[in-house]
C-alpha atoms as a PDB file:
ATOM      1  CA  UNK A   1      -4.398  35.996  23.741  1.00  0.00           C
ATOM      2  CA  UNK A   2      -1.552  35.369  26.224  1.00  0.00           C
ATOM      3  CA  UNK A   3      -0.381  32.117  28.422  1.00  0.00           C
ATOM      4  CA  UNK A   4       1.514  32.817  31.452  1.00  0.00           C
ATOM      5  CA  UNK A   5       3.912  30.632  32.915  1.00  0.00           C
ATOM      6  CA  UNK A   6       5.641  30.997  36.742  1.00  0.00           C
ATOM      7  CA  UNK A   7       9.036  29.894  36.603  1.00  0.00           C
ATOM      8  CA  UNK A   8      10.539  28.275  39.706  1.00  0.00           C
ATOM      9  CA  UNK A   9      10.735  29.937  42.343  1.00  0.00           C
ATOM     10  CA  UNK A  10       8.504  32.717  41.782  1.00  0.00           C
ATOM     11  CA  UNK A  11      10.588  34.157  39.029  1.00  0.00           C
ATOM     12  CA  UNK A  12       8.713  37.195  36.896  1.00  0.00           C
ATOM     13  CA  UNK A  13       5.662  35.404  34.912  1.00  0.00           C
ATOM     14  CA  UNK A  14       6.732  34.506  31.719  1.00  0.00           C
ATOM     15  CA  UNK A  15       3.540  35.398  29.031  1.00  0.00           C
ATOM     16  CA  UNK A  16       3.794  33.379  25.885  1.00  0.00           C
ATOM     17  CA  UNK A  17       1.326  34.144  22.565  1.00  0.00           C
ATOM     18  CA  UNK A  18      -1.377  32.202  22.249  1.00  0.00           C
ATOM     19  CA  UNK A  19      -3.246  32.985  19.403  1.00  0.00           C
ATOM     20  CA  UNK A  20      -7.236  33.102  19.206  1.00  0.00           C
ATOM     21  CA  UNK A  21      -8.813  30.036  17.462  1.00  0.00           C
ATOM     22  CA  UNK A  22      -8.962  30.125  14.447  1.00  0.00           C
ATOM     23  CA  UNK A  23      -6.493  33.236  13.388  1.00  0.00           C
ATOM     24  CA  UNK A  24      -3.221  32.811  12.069  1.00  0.00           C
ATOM     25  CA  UNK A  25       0.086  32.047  14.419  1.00  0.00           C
ATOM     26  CA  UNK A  26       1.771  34.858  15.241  1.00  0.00           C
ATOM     27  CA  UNK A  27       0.008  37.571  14.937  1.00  0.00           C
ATOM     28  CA  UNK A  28      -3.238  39.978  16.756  1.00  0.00           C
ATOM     29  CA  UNK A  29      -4.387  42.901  16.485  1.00  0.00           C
ATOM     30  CA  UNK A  30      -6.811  44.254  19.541  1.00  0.00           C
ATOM     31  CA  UNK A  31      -8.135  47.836  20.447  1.00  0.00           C
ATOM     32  CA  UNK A  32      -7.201  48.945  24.125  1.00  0.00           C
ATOM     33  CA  UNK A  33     -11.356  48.522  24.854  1.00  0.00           C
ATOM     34  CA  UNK A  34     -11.162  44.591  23.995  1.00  0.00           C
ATOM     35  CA  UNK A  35      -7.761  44.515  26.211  1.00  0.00           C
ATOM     36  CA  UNK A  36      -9.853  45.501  29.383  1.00  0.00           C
ATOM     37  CA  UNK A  37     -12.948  43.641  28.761  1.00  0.00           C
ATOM     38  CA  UNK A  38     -10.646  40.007  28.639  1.00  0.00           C
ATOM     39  CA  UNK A  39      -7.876  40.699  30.724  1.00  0.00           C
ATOM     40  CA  UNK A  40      -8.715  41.667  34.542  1.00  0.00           C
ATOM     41  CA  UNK A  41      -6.768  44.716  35.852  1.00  0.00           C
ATOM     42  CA  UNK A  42      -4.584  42.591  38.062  1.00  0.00           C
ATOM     43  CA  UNK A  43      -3.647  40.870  35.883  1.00  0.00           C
ATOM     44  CA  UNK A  44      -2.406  43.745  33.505  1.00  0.00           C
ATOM     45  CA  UNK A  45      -0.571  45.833  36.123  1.00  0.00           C
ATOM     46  CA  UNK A  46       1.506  42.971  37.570  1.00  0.00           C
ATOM     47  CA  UNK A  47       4.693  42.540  36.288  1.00  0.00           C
ATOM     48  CA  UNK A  48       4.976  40.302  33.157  1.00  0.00           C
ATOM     49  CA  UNK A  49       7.771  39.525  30.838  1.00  0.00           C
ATOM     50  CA  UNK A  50       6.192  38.781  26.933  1.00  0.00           C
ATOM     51  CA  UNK A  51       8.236  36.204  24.697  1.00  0.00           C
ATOM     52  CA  UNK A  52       6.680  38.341  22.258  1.00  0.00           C
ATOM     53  CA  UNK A  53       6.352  41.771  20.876  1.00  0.00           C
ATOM     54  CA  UNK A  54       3.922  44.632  22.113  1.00  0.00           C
ATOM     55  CA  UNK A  55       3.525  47.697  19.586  1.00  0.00           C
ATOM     56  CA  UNK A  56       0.851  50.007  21.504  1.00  0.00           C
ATOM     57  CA  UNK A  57      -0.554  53.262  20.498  1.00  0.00           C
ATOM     58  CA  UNK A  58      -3.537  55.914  21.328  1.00  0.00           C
ATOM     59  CA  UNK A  59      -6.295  57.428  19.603  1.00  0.00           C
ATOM     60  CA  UNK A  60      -7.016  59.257  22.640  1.00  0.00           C
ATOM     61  CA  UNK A  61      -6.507  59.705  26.017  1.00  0.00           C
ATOM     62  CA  UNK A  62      -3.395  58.958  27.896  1.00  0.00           C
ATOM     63  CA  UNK A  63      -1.654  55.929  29.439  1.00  0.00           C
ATOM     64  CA  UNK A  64       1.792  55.305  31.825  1.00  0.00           C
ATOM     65  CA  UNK A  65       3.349  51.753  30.797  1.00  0.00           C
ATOM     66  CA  UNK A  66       6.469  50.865  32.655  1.00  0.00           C
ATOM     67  CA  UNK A  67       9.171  48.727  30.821  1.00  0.00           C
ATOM     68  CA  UNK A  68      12.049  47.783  33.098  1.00  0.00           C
ATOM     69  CA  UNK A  69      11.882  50.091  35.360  1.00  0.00           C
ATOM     70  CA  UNK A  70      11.200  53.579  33.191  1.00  0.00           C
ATOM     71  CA  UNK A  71       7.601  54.489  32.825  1.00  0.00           C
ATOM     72  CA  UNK A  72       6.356  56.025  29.870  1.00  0.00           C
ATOM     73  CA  UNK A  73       3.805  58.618  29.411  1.00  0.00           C
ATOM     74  CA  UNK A  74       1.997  57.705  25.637  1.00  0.00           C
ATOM     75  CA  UNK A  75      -0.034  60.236  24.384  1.00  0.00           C
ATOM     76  CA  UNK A  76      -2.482  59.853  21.299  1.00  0.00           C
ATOM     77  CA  UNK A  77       0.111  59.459  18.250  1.00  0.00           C
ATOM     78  CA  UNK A  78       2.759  57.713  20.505  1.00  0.00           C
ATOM     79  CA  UNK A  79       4.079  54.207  19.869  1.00  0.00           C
ATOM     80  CA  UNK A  80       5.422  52.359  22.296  1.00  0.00           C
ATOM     81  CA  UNK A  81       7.661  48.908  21.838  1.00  0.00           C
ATOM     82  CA  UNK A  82       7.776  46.285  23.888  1.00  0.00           C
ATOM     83  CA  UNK A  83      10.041  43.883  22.839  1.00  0.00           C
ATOM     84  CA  UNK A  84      10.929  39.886  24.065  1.00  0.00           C
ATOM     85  CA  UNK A  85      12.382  39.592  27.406  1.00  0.00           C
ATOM     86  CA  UNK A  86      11.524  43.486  28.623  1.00  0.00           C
ATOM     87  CA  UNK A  87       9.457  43.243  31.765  1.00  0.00           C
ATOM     88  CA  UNK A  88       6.219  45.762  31.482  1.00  0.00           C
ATOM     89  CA  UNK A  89       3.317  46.554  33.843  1.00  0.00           C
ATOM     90  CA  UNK A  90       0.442  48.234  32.002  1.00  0.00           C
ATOM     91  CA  UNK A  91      -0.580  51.413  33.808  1.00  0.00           C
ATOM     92  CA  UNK A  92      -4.383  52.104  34.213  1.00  0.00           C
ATOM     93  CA  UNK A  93      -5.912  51.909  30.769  1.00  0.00           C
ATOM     94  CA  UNK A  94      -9.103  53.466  32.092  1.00  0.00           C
ATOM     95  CA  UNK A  95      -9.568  56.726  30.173  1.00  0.00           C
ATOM     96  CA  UNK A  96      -6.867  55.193  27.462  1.00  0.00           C
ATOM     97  CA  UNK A  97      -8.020  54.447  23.878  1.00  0.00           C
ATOM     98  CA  UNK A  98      -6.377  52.608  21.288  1.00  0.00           C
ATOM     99  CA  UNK A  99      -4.446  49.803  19.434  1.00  0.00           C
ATOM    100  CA  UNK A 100      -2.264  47.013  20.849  1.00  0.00           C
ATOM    101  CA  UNK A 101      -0.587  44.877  18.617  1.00  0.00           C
ATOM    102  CA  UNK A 102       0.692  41.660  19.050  1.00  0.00           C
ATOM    103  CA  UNK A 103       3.466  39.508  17.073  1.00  0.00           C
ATOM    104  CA  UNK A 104       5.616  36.925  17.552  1.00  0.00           C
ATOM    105  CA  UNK A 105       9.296  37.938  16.467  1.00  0.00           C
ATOM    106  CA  UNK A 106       9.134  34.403  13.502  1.00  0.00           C
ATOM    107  CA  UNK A 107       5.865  36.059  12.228  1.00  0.00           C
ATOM    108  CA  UNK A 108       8.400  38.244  10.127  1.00  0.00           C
ATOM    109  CA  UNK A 109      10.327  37.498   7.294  1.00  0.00           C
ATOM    110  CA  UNK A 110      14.415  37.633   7.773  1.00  0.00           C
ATOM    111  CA  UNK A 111      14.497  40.530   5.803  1.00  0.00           C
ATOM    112  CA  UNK A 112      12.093  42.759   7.578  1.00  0.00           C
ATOM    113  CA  UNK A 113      13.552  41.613  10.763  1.00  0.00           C
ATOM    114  CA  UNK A 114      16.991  42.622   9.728  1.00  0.00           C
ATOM    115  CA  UNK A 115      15.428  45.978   8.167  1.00  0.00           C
ATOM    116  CA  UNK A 116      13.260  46.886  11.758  1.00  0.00           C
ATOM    117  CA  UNK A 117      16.142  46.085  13.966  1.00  0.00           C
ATOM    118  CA  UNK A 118      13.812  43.523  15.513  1.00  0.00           C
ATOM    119  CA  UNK A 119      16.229  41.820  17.328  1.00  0.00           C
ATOM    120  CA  UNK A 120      17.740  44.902  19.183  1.00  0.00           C
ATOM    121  CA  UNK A 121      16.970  45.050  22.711  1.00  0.00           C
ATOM    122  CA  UNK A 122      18.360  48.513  23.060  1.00  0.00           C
ATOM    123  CA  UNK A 123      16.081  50.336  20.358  1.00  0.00           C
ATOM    124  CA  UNK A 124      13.905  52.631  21.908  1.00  0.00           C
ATOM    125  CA  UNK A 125      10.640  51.963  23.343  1.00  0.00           C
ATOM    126  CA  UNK A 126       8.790  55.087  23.341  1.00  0.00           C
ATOM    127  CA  UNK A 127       8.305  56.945  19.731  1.00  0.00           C
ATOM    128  CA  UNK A 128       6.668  60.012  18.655  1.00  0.00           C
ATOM    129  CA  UNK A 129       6.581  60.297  15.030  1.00  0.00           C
ATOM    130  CA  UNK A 130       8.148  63.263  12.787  1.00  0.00           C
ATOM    131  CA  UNK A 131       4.184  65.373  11.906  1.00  0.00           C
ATOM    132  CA  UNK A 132       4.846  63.898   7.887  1.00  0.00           C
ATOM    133  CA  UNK A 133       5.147  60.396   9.450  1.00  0.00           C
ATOM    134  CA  UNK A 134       2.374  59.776  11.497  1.00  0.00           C
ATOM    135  CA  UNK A 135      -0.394  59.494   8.973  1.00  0.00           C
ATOM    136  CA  UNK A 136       1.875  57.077   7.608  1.00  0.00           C
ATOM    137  CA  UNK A 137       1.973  54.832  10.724  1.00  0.00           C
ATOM    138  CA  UNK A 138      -2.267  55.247  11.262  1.00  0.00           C
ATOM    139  CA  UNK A 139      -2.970  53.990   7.802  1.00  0.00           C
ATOM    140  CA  UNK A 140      -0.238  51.419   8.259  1.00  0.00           C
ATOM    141  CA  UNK A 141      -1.804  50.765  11.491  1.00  0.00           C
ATOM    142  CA  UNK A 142      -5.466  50.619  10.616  1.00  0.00           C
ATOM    143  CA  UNK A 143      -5.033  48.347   6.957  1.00  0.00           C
ATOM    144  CA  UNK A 144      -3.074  45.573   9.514  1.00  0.00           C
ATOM    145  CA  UNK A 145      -6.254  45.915  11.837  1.00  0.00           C
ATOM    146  CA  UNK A 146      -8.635  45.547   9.151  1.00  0.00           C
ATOM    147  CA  UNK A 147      -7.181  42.764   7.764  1.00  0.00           C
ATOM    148  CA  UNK A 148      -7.390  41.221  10.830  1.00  0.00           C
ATOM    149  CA  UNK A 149     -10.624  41.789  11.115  1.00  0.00           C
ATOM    150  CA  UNK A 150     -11.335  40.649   7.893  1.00  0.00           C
ATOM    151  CA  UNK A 151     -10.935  36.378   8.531  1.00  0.00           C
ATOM    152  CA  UNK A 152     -12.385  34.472   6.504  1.00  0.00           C
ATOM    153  CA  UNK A 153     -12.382  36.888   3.278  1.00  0.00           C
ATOM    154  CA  UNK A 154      -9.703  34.807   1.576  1.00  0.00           C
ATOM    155  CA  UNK A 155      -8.056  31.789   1.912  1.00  0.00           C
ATOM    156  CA  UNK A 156      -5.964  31.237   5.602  1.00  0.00           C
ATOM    157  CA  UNK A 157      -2.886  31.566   3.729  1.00  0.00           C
ATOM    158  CA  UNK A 158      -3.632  34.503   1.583  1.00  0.00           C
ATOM    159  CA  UNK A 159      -4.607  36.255   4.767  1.00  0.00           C
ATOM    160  CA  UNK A 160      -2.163  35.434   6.680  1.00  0.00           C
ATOM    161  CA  UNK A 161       0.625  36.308   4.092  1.00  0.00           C
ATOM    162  CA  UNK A 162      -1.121  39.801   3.898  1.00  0.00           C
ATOM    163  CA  UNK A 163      -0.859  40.142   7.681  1.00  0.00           C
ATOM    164  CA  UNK A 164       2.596  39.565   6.926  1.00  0.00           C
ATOM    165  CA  UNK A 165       3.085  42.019   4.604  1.00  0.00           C
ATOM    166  CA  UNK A 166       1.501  44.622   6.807  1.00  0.00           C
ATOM    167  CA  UNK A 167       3.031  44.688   9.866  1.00  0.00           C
ATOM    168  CA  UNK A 168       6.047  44.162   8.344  1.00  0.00           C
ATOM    169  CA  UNK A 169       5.499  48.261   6.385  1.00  0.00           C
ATOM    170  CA  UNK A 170       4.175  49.129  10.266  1.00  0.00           C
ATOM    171  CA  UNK A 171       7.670  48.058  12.090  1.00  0.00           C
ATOM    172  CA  UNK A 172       9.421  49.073   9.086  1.00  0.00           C
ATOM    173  CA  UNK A 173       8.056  52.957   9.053  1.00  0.00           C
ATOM    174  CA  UNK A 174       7.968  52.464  13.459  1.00  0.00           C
ATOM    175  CA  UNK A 175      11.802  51.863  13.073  1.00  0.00           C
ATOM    176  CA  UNK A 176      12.970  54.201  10.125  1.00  0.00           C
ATOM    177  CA  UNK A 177      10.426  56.970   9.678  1.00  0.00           C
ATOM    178  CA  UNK A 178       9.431  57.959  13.498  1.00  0.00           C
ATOM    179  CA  UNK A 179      12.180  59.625  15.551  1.00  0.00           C
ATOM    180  CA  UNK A 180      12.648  58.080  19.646  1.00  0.00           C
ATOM    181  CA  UNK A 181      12.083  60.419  21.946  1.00  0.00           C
ATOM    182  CA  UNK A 182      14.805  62.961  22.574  1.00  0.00           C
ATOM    183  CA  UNK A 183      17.887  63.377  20.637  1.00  0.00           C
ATOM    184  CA  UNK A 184      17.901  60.760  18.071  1.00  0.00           C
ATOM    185  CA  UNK A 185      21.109  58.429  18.115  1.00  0.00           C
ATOM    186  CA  UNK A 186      24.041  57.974  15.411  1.00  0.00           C
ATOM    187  CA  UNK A 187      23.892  55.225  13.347  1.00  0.00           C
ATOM    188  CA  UNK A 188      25.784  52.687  15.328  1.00  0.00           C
ATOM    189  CA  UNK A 189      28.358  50.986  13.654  1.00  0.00           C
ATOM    190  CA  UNK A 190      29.688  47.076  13.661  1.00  0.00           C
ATOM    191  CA  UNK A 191      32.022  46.863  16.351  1.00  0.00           C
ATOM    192  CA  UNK A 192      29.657  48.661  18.715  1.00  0.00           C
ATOM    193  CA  UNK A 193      26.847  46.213  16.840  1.00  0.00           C
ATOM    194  CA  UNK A 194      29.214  43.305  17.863  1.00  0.00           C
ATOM    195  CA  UNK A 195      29.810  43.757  21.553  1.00  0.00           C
ATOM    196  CA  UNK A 196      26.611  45.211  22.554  1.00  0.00           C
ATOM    197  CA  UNK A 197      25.439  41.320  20.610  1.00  0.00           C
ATOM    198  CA  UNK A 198      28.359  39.774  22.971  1.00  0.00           C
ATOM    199  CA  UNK A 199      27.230  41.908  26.224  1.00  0.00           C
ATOM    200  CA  UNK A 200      24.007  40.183  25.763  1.00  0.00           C
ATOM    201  CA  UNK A 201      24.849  36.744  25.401  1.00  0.00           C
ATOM    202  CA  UNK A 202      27.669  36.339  28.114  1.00  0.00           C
ATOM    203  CA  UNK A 203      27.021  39.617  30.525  1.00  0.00           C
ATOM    204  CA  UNK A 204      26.349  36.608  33.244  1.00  0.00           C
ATOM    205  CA  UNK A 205      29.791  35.254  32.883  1.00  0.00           C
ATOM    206  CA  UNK A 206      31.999  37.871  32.248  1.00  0.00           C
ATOM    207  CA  UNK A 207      32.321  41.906  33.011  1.00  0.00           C
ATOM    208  CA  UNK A 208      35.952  42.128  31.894  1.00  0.00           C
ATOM    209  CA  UNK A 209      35.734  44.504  28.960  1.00  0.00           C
ATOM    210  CA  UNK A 210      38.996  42.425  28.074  1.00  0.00           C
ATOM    211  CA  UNK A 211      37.251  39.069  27.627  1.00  0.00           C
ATOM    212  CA  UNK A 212      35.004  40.949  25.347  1.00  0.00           C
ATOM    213  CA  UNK A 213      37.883  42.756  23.077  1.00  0.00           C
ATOM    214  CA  UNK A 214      39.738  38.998  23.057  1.00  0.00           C
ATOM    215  CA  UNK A 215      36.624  37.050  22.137  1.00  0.00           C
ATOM    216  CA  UNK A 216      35.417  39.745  19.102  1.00  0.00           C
ATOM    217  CA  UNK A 217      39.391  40.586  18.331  1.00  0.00           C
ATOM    218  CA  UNK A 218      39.343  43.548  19.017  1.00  0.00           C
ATOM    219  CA  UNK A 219      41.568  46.055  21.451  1.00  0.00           C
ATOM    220  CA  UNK A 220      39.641  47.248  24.853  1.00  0.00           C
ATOM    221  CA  UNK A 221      40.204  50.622  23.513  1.00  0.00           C
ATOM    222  CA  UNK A 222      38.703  50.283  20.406  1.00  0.00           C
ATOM    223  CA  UNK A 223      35.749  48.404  22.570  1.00  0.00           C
ATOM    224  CA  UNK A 224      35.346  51.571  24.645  1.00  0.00           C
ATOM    225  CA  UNK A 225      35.628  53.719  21.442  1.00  0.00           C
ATOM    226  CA  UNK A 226      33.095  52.344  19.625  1.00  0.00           C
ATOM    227  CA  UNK A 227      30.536  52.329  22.498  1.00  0.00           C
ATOM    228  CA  UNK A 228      30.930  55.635  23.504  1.00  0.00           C
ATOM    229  CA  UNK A 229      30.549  57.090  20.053  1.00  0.00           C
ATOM    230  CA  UNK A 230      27.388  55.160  19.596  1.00  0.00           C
ATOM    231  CA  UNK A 231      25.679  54.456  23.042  1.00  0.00           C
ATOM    232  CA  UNK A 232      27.200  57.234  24.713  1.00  0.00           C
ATOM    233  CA  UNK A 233      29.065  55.745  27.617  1.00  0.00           C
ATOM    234  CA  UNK A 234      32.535  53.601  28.025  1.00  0.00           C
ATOM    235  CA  UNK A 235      32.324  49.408  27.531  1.00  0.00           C
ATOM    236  CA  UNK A 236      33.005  48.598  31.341  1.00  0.00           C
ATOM    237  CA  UNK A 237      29.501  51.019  31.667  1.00  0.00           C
ATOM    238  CA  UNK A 238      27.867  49.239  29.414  1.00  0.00           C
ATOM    239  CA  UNK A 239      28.455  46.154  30.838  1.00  0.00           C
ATOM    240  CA  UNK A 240      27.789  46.919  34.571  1.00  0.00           C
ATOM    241  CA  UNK A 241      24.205  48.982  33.154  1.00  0.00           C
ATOM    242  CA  UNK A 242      22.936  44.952  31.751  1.00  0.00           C
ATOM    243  CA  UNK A 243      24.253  43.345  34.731  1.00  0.00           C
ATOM    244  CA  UNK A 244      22.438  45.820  37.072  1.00  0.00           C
ATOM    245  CA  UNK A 245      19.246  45.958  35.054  1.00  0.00           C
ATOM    246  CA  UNK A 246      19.065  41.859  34.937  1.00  0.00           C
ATOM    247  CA  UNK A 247      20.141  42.191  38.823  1.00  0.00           C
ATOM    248  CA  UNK A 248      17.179  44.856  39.395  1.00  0.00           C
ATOM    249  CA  UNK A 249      14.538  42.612  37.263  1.00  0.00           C
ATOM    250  CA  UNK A 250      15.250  39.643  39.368  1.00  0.00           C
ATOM    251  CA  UNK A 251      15.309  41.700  42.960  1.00  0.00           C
ATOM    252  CA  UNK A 252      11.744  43.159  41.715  1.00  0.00           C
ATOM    253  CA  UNK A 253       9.774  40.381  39.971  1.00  0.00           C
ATOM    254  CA  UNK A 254      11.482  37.249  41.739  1.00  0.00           C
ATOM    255  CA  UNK A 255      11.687  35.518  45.466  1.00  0.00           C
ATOM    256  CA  UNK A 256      15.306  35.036  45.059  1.00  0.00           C
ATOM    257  CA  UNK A 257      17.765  35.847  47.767  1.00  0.00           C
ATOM    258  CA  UNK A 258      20.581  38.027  46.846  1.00  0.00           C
ATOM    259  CA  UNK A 259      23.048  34.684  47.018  1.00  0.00           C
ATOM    260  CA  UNK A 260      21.016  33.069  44.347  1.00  0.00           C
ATOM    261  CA  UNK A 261      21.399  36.276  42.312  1.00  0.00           C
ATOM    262  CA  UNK A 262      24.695  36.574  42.839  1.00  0.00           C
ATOM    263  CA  UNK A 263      24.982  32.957  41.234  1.00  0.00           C
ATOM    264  CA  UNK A 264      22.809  33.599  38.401  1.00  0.00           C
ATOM    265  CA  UNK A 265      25.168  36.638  37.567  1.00  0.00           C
ATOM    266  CA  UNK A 266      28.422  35.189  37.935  1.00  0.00           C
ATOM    267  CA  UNK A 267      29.316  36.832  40.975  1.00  0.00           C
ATOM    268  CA  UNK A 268      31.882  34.510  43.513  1.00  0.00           C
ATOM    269  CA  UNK A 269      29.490  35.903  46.520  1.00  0.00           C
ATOM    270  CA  UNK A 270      26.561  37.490  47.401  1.00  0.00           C
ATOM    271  CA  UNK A 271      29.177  40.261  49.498  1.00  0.00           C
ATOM    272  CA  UNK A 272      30.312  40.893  46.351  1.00  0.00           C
ATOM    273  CA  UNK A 273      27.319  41.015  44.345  1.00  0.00           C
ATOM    274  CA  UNK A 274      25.910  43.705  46.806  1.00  0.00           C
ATOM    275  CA  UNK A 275      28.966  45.489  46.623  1.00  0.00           C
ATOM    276  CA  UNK A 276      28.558  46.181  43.177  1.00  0.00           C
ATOM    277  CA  UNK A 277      25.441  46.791  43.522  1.00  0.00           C
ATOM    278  CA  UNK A 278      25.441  49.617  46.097  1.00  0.00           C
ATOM    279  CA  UNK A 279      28.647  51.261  44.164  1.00  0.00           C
ATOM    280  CA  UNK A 280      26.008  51.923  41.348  1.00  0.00           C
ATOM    281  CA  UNK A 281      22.972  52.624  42.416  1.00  0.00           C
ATOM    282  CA  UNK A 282      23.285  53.718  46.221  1.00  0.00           C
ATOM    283  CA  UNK A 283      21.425  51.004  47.656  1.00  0.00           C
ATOM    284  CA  UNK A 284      21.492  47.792  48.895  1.00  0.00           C
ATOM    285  CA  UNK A 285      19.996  45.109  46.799  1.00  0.00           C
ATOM    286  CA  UNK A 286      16.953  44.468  49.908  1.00  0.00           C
ATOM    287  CA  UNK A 287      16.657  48.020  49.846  1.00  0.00           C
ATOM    288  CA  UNK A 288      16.077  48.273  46.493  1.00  0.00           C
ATOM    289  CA  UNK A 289      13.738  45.428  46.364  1.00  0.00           C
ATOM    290  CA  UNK A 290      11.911  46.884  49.223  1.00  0.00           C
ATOM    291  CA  UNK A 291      11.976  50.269  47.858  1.00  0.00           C
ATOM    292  CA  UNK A 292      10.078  48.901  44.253  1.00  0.00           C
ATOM    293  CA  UNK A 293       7.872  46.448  45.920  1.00  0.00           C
ATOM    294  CA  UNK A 294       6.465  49.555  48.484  1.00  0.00           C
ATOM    295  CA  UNK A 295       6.272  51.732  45.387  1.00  0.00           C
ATOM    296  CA  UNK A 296       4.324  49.126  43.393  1.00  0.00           C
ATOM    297  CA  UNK A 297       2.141  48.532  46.438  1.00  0.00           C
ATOM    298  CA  UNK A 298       0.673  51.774  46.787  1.00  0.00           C
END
């Protein structure tokens, strides 16, 4: 199903898709049952960060999943997304029941990835969809699982072109037809689009909402503007929330002092790096590492 990977210096462990002999590339489908028979429980609650996608919902009973930093509580009917780069820790899947779906993001066509928002690493990751939608979803859900299922029944391309086709109606309906939980967000629009794409390219070389608004020609106040109308906050909060969730993955999941974060962030020194750090979110950046590593310990 998975290969995982340690980067240097005990970085998170990086899973790549591996898929099982014989199905296509790209693509499985597995109920939460399978999950816990082939991958041990240490395994699944240690922290991992997927090059690939992770759609997961329940049939029944009840399951916490923690994507950087937040946990989730799914319930049956919930879908939760996982997307490339995120760093998860599956809570215990025990009494939890269930489909977990697997894809890698090339799997898709262009078009549905433009359509699902694929690429967007701020879409939410918990969904509970509107009472019409959900039977929707299942039978979207359960044809892509029987299909699966089904190997063999026609040619490898056939099938594997209808596996495209069917998740691609699943992540379409996941992102257009389900609503995230709480207040659903305005339609962002492109200038937003643009800098929240820039943020997440160049966030380790640059926090000057300026170098954004001269790179994207735009003014800072237009910048600040467009974020706030769509994501709710100003641009120079934007930018500090990636730096300190990239700064809080690495203290958590990785061996690396604070100096070598500091570097890997673009910060001149690790005085300054902590600095920051404390200003927002009250701690230092040992404390907070000892503070999530006790937590996840218990």
């Amino acid at each position: 199903m998975v290969k995982i990977r340690h980067a240097a210096e005990r970085d998170i462990p990086e899973v790549s898709f591996a898929a099982p002999a014989g199905t296509p590339a790209g693509v499985e489908v597995l109920s939460l049952a399978d999950l816990r028979l082939r991958v041990p429980a240490e395994r699944l609650t240690a922290p991992q960060r997927p090059d690939f996608h992770h759609l997961i919902t329940l049939t029944g009973g009840a399951l916490r999943h923690t994507v950087d930093f937040t946990a989730h509580a799914l319930e049956p009917g919930s879908w939760l997304w996982v997307r490339p780069g995120q760093v998860q820790q599956w809570g215990d899947l025990t009494h939890a029941e269930g489909t977990l779906i697997l894809f890698r993001q090339d799997f898709l066509d262009p078009a549905t990835t433009a359509g699902a928002r694929i690429e967007d690493p701020h879409a939410p990751v918990l969904r509970r969809p509107l009472p019409h939608d959900a039977a929707a979803l299942r039978l979207a859900a359960d044809h892509l699982t029987a299909e699966f299922h089904a190997l063999g029944h026609l040619p490898l391309e056939v099938h594997t072109a209808a596996l495209r086709h069917l998740l691609a109606v699943l992540v379409l309906r996941l992102a257009h037809l389900t609503a995230p939980v709480g207040s659903p967000a305005p339609e962002p629009d492109a200038t937003y689009l643009d800098f929240r794409d820039a943020v997440e390219s160049r966030f380790a070389r640059t926090r000057r909402v300026e170098d954004y608004a001269e790179a994207l020609g735009y003014s800072a106040r237009t910048l600040s503007r467009a974020t706030l109308a769509s994501a709710g906050l100003g641009a120079k909060e934007f930018i500090d929330r990636r730096v300190i969730l990239e700064a809080k993955r690495l203290l958590a999941h990785s061996d690396l002092t604070a100096a070598r974060i500091a570097t890997r962030l673009g910060f001149s020194s690790a005085t300054h790096f902590s600095k920051y750090f404390h200003q927002r979110t009250g701690q230092s950046p040992i404390a907070f590492r000892d503070t999530v590593r006790g937590h996840t310990a218990k």
